[in-house]
Protein backbone atom coordinates (compact mmCIF):
# COMPACT_ATOMS: atom_id res chain seq x y z
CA UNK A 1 123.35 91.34 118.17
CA UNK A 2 123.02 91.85 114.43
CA UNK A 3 120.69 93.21 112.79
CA UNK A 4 118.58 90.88 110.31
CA UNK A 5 119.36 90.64 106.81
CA UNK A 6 115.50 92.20 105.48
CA UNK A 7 116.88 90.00 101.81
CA UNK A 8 117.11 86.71 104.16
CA UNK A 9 114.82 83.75 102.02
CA UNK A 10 112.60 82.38 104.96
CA UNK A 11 110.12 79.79 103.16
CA UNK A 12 110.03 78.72 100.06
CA UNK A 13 106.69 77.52 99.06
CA UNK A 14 105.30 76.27 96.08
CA UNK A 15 107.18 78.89 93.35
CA UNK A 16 106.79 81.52 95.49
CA UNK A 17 110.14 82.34 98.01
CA UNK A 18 108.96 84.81 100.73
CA UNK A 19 112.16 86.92 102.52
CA UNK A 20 112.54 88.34 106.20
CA UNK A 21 111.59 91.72 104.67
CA UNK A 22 107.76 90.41 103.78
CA UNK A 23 107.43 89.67 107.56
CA UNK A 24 107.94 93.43 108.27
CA UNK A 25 105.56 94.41 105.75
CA UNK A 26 102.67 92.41 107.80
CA UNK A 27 103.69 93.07 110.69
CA UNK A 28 102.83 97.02 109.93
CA UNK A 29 100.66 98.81 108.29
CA UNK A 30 101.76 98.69 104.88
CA UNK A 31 101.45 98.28 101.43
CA UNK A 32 101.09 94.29 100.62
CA UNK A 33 103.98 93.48 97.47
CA UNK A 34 103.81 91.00 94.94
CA UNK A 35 105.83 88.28 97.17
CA UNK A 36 103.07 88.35 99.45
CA UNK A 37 100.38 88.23 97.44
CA UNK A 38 101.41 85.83 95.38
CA UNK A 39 102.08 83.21 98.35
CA UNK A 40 98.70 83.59 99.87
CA UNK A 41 96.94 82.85 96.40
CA UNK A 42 99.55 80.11 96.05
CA UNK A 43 97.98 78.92 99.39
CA UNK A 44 94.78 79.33 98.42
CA UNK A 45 95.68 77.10 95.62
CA UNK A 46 96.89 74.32 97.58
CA UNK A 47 94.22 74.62 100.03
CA UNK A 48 91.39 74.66 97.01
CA UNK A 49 92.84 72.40 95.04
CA UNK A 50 89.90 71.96 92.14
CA UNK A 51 91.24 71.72 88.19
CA UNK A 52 88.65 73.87 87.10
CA UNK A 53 90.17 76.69 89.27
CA UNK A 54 93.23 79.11 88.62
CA UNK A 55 94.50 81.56 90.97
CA UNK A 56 97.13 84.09 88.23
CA UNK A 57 100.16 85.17 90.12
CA UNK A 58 100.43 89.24 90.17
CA UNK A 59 103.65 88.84 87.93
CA UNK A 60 101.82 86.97 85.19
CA UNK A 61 98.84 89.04 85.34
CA UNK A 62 100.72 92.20 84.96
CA UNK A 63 102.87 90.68 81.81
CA UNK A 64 99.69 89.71 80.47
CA UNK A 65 98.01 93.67 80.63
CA UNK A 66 101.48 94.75 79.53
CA UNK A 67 102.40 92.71 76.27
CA UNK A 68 102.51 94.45 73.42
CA UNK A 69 102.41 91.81 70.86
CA UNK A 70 99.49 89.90 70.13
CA UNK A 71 101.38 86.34 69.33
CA UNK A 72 103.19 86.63 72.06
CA UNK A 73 100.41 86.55 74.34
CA UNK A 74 98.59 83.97 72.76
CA UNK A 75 101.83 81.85 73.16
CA UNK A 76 101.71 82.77 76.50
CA UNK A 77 97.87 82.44 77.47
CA UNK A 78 97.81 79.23 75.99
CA UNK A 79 99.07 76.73 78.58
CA UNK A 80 97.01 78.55 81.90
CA UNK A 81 94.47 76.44 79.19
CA UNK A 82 91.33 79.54 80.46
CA UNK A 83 89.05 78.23 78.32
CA UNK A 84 88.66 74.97 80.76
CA UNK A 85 88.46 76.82 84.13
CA UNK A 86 85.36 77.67 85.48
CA UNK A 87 86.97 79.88 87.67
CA UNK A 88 89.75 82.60 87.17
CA UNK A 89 91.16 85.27 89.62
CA UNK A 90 93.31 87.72 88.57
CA UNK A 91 95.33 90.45 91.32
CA UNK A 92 95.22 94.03 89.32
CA UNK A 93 97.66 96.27 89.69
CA UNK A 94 97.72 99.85 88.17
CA UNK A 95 101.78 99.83 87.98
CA UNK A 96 102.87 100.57 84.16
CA UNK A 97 106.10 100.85 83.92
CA UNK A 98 107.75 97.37 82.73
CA UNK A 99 111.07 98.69 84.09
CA UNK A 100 110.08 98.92 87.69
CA UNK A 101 110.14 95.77 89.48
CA UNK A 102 107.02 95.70 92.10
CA UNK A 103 106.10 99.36 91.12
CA UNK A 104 102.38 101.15 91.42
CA UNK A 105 100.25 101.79 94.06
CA UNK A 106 97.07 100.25 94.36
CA UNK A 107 95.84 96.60 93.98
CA UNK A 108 92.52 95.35 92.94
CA UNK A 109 90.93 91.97 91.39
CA UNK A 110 89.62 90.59 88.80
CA UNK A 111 87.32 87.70 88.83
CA UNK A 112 86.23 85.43 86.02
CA UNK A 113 83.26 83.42 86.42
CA UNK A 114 82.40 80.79 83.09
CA UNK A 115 78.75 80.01 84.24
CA UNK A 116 77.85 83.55 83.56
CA UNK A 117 79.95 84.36 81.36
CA UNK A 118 81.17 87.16 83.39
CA UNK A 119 84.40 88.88 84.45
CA UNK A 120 83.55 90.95 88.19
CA UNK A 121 86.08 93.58 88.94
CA UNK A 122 86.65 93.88 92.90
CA UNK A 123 87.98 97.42 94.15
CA UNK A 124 88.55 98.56 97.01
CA UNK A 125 88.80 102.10 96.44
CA UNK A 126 86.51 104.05 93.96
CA UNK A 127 87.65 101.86 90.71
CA UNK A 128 91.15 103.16 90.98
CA UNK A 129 92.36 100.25 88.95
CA UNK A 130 89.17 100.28 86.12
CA UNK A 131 91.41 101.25 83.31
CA UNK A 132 94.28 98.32 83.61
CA UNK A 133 91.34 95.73 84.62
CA UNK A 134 89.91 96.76 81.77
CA UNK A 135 93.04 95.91 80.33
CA UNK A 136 93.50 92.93 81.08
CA UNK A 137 89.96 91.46 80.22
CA UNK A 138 90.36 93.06 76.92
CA UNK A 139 93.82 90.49 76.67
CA UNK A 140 92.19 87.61 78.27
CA UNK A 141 88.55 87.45 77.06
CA UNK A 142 89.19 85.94 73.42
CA UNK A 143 91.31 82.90 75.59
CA UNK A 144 88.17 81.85 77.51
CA UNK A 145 85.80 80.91 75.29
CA UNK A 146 82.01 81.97 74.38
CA UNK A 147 79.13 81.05 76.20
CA UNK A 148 76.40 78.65 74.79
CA UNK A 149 75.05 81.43 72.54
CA UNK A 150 78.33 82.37 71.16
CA UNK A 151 78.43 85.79 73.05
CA UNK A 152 81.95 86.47 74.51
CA UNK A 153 82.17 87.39 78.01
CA UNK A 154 81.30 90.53 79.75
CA UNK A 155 83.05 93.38 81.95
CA UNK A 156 81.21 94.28 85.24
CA UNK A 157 82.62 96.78 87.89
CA UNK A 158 81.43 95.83 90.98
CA UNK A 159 80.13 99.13 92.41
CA UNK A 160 79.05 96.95 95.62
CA UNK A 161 82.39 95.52 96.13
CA UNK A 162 83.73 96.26 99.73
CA UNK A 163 86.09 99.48 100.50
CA UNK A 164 88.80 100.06 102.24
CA UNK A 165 88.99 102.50 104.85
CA UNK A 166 92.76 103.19 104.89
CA UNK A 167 95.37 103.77 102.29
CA UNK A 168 97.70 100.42 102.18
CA UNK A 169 94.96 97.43 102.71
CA UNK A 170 94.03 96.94 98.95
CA UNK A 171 96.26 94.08 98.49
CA UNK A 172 94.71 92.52 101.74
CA UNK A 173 91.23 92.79 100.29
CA UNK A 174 92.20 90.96 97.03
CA UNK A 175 93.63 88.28 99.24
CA UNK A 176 89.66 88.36 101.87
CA UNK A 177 87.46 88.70 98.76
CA UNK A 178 89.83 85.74 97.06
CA UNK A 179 89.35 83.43 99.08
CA UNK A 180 85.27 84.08 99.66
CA UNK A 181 85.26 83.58 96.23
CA UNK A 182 87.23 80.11 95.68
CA UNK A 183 85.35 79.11 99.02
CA UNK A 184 81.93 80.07 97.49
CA UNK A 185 82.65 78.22 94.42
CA UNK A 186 83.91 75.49 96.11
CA UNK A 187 81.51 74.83 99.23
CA UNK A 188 77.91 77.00 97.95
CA UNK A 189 75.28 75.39 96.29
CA UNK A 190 75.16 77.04 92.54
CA UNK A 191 71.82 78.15 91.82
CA UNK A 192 72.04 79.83 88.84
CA UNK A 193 74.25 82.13 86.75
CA UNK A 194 72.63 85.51 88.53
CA UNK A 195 73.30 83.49 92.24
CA UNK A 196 76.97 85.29 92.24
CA UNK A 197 79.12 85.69 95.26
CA UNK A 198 78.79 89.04 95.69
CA UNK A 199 76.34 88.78 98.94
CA UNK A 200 78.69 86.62 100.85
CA UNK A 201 81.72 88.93 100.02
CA UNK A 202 79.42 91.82 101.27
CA UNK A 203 78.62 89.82 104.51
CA UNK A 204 82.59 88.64 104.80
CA UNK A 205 84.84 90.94 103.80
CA UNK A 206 84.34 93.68 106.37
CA UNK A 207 87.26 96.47 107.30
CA UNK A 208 87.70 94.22 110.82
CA UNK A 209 87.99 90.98 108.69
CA UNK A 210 90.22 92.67 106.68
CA UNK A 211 92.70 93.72 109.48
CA UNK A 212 92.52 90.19 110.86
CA UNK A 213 94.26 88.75 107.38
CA UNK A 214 97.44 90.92 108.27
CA UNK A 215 97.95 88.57 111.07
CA UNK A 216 96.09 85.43 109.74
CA UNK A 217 98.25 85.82 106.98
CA UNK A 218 102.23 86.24 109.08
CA UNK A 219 100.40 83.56 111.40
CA UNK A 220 100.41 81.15 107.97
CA UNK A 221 103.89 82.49 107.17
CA UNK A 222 105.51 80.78 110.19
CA UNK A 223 103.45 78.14 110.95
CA UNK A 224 105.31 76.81 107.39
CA UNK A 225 108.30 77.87 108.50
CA UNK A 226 108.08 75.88 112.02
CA UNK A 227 107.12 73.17 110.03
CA UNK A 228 110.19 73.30 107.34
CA UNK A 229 112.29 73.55 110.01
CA UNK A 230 110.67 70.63 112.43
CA UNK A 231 111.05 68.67 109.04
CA UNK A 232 114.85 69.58 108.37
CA UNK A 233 116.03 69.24 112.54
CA UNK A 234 114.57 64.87 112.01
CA UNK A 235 116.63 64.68 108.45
């Protein structure tokens, strides 16, 4: 018997097509890659499906901390239309080389909440990723509009945020603390603009919970595909 081609598409979902190589890369202890990522907060999407929410795929979020020109990224920034979400996640990644598809070595996330006028960066491992986050809120913050007051909004580094305990599950906490946060926005009572999510990621987003989403995650992966392929065997 053959072996499998690791370039084979499996599922195509949404935008996002996922290849027989991702399912290796859960299935071990490894390094999550943009393909992956990118599905689950395509999911996430789909499974939270409010306007005022926008989940950035890691390949626009890393154009956006990389363009060099100014128009450019406004032309660009324009149509994600920030300045009407109330909520905005961003994966981080601290790869800087344009050439090099997929490239760097550590994700993070970045978190933009318009009822306190607030961008939260999540990291898993000692603010690795503060300097491109920083980045990228520097790019982003004159798209989303001033508060009430006319202040723009600020940076915060979550100190609290939870941490890995390996080298290679970064990407799987942007994906945990992700969806705490769409489900908090979504589901939670909102108190007030100092009544922030970062208790319930604290409570949820624990190094076991984290090591579950490997699984939970390959679990979604061919669930769709049993589907797709249930759907194309009656066609």
């Amino acid at each position: 018997m053959g072996k499998s081609d690791p370039d084979e598409k499996i599922l195509s979902y949404n935008d996002v097509v996922l290849r027989r190589s991702d399912l290796d890369i859960l299935s071990g202890p490894y390094f999550l890659n943009d393909r992956i990522i990118e599905f689950y907060l395509s999911y996430l999407s789909s499974y939270y499906p409010s306007q005022d929410i926008l989940l950035v795929p890691p390949s626009i979020a890393f154009w956006i901390i990389q363009c060099p020109f100014a128009e450019a990224l406004k032309d660009f920034l324009e149509p994600l239309h920030l300045s009407e979400k109330a909520l905005v996640l961003f994966p981080v990644n601290d790869n800087d080389d344009v050439n090099k598809a997929e490239g760097g070595s550590h994700w993070s996330l970045l978190a933009y909440y318009r009822n306190a006028n607030l961008f939260v960066h999540h990291d898993s491992c000692r603010s690795l990723n503060s300097e491109p986050a920083k980045n990228l809120y520097k790019a982003v913050v004159g798209y989303v509009g001033l508060s009430e007051s006319g202040s723009k909004a600020r940076f915060l580094e979550c100190a609290d945020s939870p941490k890995q305990v390996n080298g290679y599950d970064c990407g799987l906490y942007v994906t945990a603390i992700a969806r705490v946060i769409c489900d908090w926005h979504v589901n939670s009572e909102k108190i007030g603009a100092n009544d922030l999510w970062f208790s319930i990621v604290k409570e949820r987003v624990t190094s076991s919970s984290v090591d579950c989403m490997r699984t939970e995650i390959l679990v979604l992966i061919r669930d769709l595909m049993a589907k797709r392929s249930g759907q194309h065997a009656q066609e």
